[in-house]
C-alpha atoms as a PDB file:
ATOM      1  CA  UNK A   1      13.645   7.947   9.117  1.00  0.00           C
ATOM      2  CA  UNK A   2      14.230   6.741   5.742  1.00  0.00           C
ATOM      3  CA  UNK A   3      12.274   4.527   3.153  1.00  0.00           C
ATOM      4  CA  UNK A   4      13.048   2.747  -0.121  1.00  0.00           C
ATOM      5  CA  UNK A   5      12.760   5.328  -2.730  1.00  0.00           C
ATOM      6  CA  UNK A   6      13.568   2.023  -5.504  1.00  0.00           C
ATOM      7  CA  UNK A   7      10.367   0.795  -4.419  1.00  0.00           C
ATOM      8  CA  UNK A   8       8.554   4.366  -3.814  1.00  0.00           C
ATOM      9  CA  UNK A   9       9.741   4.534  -7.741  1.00  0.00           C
ATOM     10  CA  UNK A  10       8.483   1.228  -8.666  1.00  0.00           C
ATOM     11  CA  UNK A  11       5.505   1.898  -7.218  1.00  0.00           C
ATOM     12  CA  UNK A  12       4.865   4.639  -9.140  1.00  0.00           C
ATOM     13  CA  UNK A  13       5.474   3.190 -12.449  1.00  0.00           C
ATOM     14  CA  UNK A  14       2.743   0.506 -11.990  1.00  0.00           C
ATOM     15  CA  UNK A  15      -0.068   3.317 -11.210  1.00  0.00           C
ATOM     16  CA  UNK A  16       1.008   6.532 -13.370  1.00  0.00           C
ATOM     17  CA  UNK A  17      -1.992   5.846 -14.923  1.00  0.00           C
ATOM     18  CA  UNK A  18      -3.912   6.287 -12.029  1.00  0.00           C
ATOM     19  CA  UNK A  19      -5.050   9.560 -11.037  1.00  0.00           C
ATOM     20  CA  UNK A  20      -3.278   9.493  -7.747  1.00  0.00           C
ATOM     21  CA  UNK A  21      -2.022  12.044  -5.382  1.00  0.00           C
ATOM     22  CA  UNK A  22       1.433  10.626  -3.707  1.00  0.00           C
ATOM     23  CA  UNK A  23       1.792  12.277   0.094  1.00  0.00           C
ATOM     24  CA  UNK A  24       4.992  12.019   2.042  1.00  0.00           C
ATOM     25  CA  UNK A  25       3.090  10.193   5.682  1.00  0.00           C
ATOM     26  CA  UNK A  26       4.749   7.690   8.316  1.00  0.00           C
ATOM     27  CA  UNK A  27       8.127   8.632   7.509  1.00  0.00           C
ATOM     28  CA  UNK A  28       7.750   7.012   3.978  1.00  0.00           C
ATOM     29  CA  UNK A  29       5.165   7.846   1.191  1.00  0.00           C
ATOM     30  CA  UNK A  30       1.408   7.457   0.694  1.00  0.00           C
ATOM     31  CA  UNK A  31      -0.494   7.452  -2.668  1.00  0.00           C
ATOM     32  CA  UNK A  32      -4.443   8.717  -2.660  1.00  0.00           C
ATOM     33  CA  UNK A  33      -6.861   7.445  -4.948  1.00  0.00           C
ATOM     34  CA  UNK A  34      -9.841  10.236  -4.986  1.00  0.00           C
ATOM     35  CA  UNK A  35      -8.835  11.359  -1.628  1.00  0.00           C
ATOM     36  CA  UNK A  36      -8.300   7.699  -0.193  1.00  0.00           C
ATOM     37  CA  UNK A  37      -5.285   6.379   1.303  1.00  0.00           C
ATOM     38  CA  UNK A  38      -4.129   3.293  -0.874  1.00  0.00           C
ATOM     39  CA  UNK A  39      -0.931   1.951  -0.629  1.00  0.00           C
ATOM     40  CA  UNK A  40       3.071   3.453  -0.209  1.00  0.00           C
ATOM     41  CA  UNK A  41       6.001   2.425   1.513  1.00  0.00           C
ATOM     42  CA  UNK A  42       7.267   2.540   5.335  1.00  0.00           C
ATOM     43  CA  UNK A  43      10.999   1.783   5.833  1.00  0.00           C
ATOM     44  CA  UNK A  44      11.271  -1.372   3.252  1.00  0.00           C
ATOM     45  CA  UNK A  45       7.928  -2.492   3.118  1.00  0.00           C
ATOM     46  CA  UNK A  46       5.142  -2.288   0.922  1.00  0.00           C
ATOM     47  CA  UNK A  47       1.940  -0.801   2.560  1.00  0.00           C
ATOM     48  CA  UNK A  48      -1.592  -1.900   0.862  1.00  0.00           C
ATOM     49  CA  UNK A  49      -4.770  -1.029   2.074  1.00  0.00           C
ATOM     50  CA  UNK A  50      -6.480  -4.209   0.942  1.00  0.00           C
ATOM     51  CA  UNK A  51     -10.003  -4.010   3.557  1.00  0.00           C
ATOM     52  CA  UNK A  52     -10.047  -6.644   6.728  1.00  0.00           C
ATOM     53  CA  UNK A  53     -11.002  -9.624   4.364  1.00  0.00           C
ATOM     54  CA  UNK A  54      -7.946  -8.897   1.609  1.00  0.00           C
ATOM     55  CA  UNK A  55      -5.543  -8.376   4.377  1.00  0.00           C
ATOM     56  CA  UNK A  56      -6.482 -11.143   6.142  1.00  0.00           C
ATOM     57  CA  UNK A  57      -5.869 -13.304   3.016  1.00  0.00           C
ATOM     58  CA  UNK A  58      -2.312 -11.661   2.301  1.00  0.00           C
ATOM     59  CA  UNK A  59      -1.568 -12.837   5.530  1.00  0.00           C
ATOM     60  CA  UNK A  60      -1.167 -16.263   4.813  1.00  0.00           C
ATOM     61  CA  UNK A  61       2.357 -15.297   3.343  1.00  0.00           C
ATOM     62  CA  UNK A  62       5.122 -15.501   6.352  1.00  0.00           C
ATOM     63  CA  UNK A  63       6.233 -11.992   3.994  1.00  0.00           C
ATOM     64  CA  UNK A  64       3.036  -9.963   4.745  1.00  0.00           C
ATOM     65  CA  UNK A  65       2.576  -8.612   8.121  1.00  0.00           C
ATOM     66  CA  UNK A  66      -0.197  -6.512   9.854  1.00  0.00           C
ATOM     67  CA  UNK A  67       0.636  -2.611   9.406  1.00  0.00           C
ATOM     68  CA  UNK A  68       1.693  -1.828  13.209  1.00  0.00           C
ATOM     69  CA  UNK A  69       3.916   1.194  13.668  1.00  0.00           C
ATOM     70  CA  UNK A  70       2.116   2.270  16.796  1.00  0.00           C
ATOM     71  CA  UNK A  71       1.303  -0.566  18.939  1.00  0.00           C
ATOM     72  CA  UNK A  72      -2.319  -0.749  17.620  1.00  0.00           C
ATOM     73  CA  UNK A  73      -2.066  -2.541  13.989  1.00  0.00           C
ATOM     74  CA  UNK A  74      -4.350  -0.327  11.354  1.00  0.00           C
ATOM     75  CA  UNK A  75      -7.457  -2.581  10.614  1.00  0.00           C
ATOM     76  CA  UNK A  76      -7.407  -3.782   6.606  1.00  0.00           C
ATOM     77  CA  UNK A  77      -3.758  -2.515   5.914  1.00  0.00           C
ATOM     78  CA  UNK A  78      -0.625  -4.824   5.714  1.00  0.00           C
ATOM     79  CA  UNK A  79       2.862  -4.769   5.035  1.00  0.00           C
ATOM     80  CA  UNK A  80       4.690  -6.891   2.268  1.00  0.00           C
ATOM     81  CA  UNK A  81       8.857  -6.582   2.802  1.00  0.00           C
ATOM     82  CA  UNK A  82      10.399  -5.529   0.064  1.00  0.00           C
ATOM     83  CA  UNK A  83      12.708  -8.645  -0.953  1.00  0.00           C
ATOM     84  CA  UNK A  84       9.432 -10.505  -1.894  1.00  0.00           C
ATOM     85  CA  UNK A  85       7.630  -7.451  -4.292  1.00  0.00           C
ATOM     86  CA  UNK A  86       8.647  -8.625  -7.591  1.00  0.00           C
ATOM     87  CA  UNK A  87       7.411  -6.310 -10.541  1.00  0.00           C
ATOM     88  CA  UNK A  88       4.161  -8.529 -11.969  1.00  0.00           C
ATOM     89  CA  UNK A  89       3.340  -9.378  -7.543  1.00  0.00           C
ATOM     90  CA  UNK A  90       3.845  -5.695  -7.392  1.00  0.00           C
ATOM     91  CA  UNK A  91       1.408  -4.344  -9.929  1.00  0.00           C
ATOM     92  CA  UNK A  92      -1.346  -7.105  -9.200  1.00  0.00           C
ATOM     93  CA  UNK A  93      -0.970  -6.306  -5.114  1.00  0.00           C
ATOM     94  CA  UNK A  94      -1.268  -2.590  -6.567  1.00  0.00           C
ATOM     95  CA  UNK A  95      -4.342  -3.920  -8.752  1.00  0.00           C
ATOM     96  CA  UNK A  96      -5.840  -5.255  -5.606  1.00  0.00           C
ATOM     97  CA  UNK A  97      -5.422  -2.322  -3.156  1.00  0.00           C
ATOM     98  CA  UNK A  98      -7.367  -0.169  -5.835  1.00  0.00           C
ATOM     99  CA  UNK A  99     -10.189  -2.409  -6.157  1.00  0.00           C
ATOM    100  CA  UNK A 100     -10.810  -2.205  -2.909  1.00  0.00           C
ATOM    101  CA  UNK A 101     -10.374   1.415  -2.495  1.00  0.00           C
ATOM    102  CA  UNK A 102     -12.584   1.983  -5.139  1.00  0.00           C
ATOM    103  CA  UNK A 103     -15.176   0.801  -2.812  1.00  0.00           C
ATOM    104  CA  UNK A 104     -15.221   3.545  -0.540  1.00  0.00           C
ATOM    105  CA  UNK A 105     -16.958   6.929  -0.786  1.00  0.00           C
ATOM    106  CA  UNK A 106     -14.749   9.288  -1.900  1.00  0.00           C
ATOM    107  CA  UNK A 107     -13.416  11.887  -0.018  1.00  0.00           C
ATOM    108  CA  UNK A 108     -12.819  14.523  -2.987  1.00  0.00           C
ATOM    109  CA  UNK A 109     -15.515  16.714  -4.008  1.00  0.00           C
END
């Protein structure tokens, strides 16, 4: 299975200021923020883990979908396809994923 390593890459560039740990997971990448899953990319889309209220919001776009590679769609996470993540959209969807993180215990001692 492959994913889009342009956006894996562009990904990267918006948090390498982050202290992130990237993770290859799904068949595409994952990025870690103290030990929490955050965002990455699955085939050509954009994964964010934005909480239930976020991802219901990014919803509204006919681009964003729920994050459903199983059959049972993972609660708070969507998927963005890729010919809609523009660089700024990119960063601030980035921007948002992390501020919710960031509201979790973290799972690094």
């Amino acid at each position: 299975m492959t994913y889009s390593e342009d956006l894996d890459g562009r990904i990267a560039t918006c948090i390498a200021a982050w202290d992130t740990f990237r993770r290859k997971m799904f068949g595409g990448t994952c990025y870690l923020l103290d030990g929490r899953m955050m965002c990455g990319v699955y085939k050509d889309f954009l994964i964010l883990r934005l909480g239930e209220q976020g991802a219901s919001r990014a919803m509204s776009s006919p681009s964003v979908h729920p994050f459903d590679i199983t059959g049972r769609p993972m609660k708070g996470w969507v998927m963005v396809e890729e010919s809609v993540v523009i660089e700024d959209r990119l960063c601030r969807w980035l921007e948002e994923a992390r501020a919710f993180v960031e509201t979790l215990p973290s799972k690094t001692t």
